[in-house]
PDB file of N, CA and C in Angstrom:
ATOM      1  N   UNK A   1      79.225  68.215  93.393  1.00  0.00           N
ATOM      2  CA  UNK A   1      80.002  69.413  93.161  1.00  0.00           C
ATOM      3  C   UNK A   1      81.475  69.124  93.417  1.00  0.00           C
ATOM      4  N   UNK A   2      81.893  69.773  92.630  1.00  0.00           N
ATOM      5  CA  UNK A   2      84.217  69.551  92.578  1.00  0.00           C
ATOM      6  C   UNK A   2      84.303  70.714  93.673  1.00  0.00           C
ATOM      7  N   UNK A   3      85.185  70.401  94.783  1.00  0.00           N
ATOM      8  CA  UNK A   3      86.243  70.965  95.618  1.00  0.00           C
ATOM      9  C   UNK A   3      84.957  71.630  96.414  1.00  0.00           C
ATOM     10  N   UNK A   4      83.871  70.781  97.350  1.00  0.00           N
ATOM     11  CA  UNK A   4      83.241  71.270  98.163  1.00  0.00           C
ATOM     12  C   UNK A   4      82.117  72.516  97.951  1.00  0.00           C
ATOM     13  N   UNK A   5      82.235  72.672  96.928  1.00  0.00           N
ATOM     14  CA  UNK A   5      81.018  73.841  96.244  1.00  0.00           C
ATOM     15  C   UNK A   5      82.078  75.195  95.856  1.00  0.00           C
ATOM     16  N   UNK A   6      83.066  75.034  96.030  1.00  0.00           N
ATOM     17  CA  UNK A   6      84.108  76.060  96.308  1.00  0.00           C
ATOM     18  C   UNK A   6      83.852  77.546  95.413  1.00  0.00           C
ATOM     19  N   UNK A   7      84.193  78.527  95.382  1.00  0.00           N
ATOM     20  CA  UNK A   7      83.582  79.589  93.951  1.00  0.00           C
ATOM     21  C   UNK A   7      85.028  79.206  93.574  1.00  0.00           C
ATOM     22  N   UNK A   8      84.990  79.284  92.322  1.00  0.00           N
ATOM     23  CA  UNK A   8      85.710  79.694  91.296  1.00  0.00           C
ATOM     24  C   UNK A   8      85.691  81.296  90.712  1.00  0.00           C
ATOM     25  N   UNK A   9      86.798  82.125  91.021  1.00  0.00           N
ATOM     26  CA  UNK A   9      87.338  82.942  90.451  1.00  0.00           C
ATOM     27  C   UNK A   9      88.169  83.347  88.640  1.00  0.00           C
ATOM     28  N   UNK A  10      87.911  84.027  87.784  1.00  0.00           N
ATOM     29  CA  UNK A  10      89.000  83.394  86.782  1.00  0.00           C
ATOM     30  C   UNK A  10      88.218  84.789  85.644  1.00  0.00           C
ATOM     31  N   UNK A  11      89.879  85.006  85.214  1.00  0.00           N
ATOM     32  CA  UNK A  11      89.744  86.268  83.992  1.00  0.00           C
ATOM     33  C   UNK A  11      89.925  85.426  82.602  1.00  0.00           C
ATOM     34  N   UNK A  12      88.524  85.433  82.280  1.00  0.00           N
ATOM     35  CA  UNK A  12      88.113  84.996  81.036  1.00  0.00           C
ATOM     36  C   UNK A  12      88.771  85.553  79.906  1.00  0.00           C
ATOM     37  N   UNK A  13      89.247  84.635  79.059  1.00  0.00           N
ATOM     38  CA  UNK A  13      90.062  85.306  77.748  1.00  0.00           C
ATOM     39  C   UNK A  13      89.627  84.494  76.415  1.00  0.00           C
ATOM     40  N   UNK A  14      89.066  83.315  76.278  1.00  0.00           N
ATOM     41  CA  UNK A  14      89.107  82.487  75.290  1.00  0.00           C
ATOM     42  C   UNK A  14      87.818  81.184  75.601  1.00  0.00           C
ATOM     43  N   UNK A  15      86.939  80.873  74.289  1.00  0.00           N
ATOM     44  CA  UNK A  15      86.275  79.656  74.856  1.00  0.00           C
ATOM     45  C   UNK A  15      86.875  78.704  73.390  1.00  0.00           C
ATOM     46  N   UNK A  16      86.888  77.455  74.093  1.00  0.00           N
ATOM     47  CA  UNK A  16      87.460  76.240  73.413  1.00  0.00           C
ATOM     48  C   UNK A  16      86.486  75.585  72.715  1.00  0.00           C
ATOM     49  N   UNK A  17      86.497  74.714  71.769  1.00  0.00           N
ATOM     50  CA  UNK A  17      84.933  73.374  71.685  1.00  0.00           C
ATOM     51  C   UNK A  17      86.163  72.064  71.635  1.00  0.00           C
ATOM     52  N   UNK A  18      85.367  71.122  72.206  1.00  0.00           N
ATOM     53  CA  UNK A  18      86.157  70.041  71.858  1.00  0.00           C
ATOM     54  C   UNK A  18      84.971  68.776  72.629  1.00  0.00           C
ATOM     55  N   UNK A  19      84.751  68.230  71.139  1.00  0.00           N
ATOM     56  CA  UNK A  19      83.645  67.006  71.536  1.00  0.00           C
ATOM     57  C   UNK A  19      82.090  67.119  72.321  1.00  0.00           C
ATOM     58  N   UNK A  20      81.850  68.140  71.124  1.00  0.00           N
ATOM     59  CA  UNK A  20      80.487  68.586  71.690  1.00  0.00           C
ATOM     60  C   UNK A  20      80.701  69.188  72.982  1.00  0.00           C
ATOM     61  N   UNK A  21      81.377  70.179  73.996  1.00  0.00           N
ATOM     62  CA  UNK A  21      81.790  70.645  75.058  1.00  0.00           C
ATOM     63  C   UNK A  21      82.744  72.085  74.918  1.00  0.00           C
ATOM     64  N   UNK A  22      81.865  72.848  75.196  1.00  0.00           N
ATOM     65  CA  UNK A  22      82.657  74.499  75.542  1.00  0.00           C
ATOM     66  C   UNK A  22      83.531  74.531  76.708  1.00  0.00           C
ATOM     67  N   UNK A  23      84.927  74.914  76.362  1.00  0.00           N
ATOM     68  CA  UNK A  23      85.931  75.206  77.900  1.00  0.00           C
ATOM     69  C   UNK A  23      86.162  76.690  77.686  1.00  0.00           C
ATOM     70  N   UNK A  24      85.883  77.843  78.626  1.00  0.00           N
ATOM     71  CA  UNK A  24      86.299  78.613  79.345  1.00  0.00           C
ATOM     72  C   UNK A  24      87.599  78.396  79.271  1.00  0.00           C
ATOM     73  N   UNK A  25      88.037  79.616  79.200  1.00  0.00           N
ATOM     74  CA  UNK A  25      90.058  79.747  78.955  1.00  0.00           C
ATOM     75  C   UNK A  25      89.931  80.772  79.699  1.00  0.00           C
ATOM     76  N   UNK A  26      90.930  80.819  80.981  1.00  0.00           N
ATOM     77  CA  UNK A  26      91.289  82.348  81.568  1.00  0.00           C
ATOM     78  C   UNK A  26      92.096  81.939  82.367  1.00  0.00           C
ATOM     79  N   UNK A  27      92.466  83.376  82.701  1.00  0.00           N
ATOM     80  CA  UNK A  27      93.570  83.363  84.162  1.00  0.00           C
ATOM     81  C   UNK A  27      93.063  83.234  85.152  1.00  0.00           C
ATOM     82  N   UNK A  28      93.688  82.233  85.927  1.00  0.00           N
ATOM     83  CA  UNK A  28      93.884  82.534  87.458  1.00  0.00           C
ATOM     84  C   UNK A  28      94.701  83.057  88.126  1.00  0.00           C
ATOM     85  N   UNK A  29      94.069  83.808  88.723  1.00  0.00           N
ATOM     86  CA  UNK A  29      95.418  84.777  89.271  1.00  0.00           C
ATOM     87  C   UNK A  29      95.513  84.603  90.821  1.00  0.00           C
ATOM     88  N   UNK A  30      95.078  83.689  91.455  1.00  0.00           N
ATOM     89  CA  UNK A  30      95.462  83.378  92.790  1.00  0.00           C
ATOM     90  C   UNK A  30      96.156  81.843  92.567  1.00  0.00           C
ATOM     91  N   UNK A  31      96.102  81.133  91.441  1.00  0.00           N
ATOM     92  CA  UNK A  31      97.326  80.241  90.874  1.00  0.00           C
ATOM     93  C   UNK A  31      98.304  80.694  89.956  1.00  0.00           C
ATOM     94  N   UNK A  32      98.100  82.154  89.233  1.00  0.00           N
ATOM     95  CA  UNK A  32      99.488  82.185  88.076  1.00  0.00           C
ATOM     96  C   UNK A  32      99.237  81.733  87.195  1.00  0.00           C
ATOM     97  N   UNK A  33      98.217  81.164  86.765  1.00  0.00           N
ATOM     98  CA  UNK A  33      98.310  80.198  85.687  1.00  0.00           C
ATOM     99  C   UNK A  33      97.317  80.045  84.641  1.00  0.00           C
ATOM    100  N   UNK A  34      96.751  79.815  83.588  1.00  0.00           N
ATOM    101  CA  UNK A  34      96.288  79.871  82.850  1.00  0.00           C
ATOM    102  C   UNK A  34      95.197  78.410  82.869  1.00  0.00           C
ATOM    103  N   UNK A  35      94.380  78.502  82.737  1.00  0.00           N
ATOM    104  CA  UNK A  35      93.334  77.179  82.917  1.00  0.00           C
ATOM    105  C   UNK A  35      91.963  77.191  82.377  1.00  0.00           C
ATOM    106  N   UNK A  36      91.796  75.603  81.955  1.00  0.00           N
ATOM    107  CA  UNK A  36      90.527  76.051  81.038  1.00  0.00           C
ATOM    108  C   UNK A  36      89.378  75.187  82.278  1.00  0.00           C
ATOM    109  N   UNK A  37      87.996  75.451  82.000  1.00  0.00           N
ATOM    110  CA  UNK A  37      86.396  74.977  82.774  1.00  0.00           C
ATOM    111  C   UNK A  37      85.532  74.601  81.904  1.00  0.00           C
ATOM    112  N   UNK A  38      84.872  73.134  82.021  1.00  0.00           N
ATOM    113  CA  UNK A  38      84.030  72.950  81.145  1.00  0.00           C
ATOM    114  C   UNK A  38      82.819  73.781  81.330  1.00  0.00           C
ATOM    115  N   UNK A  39      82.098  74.729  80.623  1.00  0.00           N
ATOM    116  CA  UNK A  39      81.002  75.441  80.202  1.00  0.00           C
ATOM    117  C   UNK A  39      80.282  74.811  81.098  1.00  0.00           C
ATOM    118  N   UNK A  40      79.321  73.237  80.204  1.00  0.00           N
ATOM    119  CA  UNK A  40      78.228  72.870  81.035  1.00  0.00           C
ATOM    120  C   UNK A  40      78.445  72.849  82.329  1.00  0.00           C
ATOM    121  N   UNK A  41      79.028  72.507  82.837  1.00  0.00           N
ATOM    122  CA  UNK A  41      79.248  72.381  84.372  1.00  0.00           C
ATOM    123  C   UNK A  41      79.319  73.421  85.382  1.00  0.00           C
ATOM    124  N   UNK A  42      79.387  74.504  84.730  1.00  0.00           N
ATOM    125  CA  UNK A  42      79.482  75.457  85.524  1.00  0.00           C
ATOM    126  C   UNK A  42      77.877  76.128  86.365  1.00  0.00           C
ATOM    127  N   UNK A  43      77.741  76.306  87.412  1.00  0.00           N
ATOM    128  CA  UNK A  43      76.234  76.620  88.427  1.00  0.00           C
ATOM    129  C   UNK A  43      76.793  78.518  88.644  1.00  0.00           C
ATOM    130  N   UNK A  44      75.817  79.316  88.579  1.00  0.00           N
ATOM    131  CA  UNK A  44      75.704  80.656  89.356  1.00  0.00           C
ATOM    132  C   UNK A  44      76.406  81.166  89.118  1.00  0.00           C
ATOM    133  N   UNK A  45      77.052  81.135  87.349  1.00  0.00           N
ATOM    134  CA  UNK A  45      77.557  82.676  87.362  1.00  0.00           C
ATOM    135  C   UNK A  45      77.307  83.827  87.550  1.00  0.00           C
ATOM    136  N   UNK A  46      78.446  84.763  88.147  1.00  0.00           N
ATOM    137  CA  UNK A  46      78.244  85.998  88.127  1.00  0.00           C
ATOM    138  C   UNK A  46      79.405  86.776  87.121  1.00  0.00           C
ATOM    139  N   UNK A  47      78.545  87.863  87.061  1.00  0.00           N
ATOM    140  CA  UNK A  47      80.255  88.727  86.214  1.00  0.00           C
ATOM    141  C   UNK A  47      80.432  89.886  87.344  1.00  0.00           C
ATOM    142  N   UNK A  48      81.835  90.341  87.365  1.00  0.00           N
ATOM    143  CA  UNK A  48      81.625  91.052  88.311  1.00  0.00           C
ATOM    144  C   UNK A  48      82.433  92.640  87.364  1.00  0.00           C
ATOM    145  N   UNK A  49      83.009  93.927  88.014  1.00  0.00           N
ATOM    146  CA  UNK A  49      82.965  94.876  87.419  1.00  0.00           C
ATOM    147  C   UNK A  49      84.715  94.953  87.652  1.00  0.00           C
ATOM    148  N   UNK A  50      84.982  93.861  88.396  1.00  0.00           N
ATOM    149  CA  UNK A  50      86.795  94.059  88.469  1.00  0.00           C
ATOM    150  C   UNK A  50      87.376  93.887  86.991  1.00  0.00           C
ATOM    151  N   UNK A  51      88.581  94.597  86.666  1.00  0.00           N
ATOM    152  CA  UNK A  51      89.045  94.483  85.467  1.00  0.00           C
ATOM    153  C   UNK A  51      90.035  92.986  85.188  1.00  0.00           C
ATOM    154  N   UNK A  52      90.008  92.257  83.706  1.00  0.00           N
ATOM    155  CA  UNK A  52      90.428  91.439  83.572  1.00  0.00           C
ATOM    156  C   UNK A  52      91.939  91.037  84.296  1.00  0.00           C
ATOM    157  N   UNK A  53      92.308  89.858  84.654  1.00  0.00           N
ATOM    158  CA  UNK A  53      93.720  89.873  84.731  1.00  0.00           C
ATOM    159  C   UNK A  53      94.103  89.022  83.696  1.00  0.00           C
ATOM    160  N   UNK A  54      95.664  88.800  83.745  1.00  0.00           N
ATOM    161  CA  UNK A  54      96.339  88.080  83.229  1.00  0.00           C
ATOM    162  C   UNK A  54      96.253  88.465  81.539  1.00  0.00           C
ATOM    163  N   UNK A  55      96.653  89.812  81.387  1.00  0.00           N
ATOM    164  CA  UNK A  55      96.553  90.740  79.898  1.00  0.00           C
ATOM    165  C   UNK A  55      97.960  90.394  79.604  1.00  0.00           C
ATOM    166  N   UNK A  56      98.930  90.333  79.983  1.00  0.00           N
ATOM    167  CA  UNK A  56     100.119  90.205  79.571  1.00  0.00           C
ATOM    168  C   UNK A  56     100.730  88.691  79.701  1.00  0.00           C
ATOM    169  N   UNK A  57      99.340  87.525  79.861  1.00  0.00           N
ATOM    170  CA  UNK A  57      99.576  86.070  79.993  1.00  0.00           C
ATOM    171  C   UNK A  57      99.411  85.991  78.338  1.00  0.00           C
ATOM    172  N   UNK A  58      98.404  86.619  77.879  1.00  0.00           N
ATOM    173  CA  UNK A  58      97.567  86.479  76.980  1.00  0.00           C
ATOM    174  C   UNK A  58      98.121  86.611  75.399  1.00  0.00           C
ATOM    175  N   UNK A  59      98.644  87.828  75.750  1.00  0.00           N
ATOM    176  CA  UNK A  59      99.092  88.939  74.619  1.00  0.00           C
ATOM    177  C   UNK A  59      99.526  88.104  73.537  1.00  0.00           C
ATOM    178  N   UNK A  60     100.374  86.903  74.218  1.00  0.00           N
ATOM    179  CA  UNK A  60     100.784  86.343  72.856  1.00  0.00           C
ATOM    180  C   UNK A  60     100.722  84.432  72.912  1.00  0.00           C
ATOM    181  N   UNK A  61      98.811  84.685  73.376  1.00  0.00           N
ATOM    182  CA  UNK A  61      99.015  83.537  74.077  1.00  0.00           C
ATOM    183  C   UNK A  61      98.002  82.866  72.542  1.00  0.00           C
ATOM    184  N   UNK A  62      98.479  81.680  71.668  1.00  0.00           N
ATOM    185  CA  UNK A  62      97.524  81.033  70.821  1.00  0.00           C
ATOM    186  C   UNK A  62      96.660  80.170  71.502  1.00  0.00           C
ATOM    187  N   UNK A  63      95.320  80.789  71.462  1.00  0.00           N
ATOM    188  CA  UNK A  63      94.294  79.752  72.119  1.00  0.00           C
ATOM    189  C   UNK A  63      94.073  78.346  71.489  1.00  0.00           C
ATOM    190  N   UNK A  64      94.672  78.748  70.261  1.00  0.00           N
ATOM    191  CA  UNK A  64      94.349  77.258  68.829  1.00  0.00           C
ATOM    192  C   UNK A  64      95.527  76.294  69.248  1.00  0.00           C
ATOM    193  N   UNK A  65      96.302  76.441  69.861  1.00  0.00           N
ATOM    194  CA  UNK A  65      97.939  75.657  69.603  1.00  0.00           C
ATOM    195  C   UNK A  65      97.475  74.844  71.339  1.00  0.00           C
ATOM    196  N   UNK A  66      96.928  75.872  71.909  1.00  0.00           N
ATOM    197  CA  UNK A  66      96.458  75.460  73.811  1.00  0.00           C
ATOM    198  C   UNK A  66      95.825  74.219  73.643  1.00  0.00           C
ATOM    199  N   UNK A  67      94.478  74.626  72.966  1.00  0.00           N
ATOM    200  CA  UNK A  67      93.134  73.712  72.992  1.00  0.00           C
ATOM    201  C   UNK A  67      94.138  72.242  72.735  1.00  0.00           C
ATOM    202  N   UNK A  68      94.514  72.208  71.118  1.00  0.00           N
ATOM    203  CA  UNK A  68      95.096  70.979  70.595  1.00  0.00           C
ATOM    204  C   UNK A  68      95.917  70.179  71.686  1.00  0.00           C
ATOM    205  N   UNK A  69      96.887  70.852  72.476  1.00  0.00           N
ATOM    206  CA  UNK A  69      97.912  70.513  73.291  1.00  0.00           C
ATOM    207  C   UNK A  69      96.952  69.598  74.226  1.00  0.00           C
ATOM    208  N   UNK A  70      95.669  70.855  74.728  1.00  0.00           N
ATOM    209  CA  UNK A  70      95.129  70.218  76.346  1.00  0.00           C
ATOM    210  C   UNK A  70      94.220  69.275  75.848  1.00  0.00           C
ATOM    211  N   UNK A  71      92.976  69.423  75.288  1.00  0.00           N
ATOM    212  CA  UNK A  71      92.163  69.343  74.445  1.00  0.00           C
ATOM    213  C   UNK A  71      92.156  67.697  73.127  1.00  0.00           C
ATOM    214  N   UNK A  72      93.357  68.035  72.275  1.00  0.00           N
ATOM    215  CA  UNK A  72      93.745  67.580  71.519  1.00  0.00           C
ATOM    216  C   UNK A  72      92.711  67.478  70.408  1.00  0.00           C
ATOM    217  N   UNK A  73      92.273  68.624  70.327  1.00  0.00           N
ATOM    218  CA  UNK A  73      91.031  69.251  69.221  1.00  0.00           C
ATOM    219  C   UNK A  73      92.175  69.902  68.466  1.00  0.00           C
ATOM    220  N   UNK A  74      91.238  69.716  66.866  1.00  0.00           N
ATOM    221  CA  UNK A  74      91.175  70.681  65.635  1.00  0.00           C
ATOM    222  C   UNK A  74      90.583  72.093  65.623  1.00  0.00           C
ATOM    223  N   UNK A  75      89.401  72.278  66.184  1.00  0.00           N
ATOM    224  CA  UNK A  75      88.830  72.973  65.778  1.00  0.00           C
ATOM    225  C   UNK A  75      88.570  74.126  67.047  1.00  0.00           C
ATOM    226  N   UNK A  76      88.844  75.256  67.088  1.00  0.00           N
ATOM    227  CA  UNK A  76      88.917  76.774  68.698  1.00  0.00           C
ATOM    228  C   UNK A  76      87.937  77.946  68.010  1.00  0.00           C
ATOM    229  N   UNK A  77      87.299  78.237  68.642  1.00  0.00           N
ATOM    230  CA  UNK A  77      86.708  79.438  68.749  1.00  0.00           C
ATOM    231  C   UNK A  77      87.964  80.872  68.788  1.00  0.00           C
ATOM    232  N   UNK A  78      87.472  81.584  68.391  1.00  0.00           N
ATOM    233  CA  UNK A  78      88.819  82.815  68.834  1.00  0.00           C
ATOM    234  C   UNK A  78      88.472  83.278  70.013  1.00  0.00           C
ATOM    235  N   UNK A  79      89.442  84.180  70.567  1.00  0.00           N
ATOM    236  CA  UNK A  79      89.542  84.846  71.628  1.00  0.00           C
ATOM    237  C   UNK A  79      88.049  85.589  71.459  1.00  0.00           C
ATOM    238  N   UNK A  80      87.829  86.054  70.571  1.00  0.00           N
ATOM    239  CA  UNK A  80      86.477  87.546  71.151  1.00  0.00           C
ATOM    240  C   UNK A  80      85.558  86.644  71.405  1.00  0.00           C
ATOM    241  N   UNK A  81      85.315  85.415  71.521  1.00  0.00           N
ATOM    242  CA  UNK A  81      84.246  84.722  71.745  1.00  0.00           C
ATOM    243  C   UNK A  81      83.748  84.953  72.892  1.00  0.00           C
ATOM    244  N   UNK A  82      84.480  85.449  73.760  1.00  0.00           N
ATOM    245  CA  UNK A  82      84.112  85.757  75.153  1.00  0.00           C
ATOM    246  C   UNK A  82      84.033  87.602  75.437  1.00  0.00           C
ATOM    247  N   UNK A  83      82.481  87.829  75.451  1.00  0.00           N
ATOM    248  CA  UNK A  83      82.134  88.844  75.497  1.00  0.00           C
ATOM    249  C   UNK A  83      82.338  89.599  76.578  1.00  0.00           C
ATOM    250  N   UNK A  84      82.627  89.266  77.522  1.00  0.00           N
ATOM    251  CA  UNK A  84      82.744  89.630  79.221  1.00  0.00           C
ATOM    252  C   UNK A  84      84.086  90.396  79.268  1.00  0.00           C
ATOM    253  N   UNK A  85      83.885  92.059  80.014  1.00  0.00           N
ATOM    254  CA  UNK A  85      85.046  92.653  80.470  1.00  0.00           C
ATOM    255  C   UNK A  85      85.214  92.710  81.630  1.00  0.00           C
ATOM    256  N   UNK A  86      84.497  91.473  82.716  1.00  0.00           N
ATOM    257  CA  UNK A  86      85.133  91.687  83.708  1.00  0.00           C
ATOM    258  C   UNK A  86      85.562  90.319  84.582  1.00  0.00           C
ATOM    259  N   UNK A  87      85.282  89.841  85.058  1.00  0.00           N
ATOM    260  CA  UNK A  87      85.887  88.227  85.621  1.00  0.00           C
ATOM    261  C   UNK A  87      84.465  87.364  86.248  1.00  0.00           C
ATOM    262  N   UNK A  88      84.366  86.268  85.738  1.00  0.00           N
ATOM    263  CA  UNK A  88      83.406  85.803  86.426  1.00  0.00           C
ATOM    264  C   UNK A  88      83.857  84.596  87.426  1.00  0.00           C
ATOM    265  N   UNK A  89      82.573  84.734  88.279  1.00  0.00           N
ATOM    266  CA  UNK A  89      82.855  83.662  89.327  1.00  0.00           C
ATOM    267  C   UNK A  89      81.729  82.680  89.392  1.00  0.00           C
ATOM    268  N   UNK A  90      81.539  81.050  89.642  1.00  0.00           N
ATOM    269  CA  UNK A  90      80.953  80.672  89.221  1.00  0.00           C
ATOM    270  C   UNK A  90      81.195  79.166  90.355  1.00  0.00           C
ATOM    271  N   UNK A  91      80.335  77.713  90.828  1.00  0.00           N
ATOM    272  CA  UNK A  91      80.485  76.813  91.310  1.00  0.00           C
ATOM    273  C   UNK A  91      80.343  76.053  90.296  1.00  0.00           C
ATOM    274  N   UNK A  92      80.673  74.799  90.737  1.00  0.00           N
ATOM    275  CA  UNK A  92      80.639  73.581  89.775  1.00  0.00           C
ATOM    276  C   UNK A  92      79.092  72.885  90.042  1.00  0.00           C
ATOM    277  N   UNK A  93      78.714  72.126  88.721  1.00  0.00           N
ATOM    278  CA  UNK A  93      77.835  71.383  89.396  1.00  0.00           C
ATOM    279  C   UNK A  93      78.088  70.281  89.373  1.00  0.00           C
TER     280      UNK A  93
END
């Protein structure tokens, strides 16, 4: 497990593909910052009923221009790909 089993917190906005592998796109809002999680790896999600953050990270944020940059993929899922209105939390495995 990454960073001691630690939970991960994070307001889901976007999922990525890149090389057979789904990344999670959301805010963190106890870093400010915007960050993606590889899918498989993730153990024990929960969703919880708090409302999204980081709406005004987003607004005019291209998930397609992100992926390529971080990623260095062609090919993004859109934003509604992520069905969840509230934040999930989740460990690594």
């Amino acid at each position: 497990m990454r960073h001691d089993g630690k939970y991960y917190h994070i307001s889901p906005w976007g999922l990525s593909w890149d090389d057979e592998n789904y990344y999670l796109v959301g805010f963190d809002s106890e870093a400010g910052i915007i960050k993606h999680y590889r899918v498989d790896k993730m153990l024990h999600i929960t969703m919880s009923d708090e409302p999204r953050e980081g709406k005004e990270r987003f607004e005019k944020f291209d998930l397609a221009a992100y992926a390529k940059k971080i990623y260095s993929i062609s090919r993004c899922c859109s934003q509604q790909t992520v069905y969840s209105l509230g934040i999930c939390t989740w460990r690594w495995s």
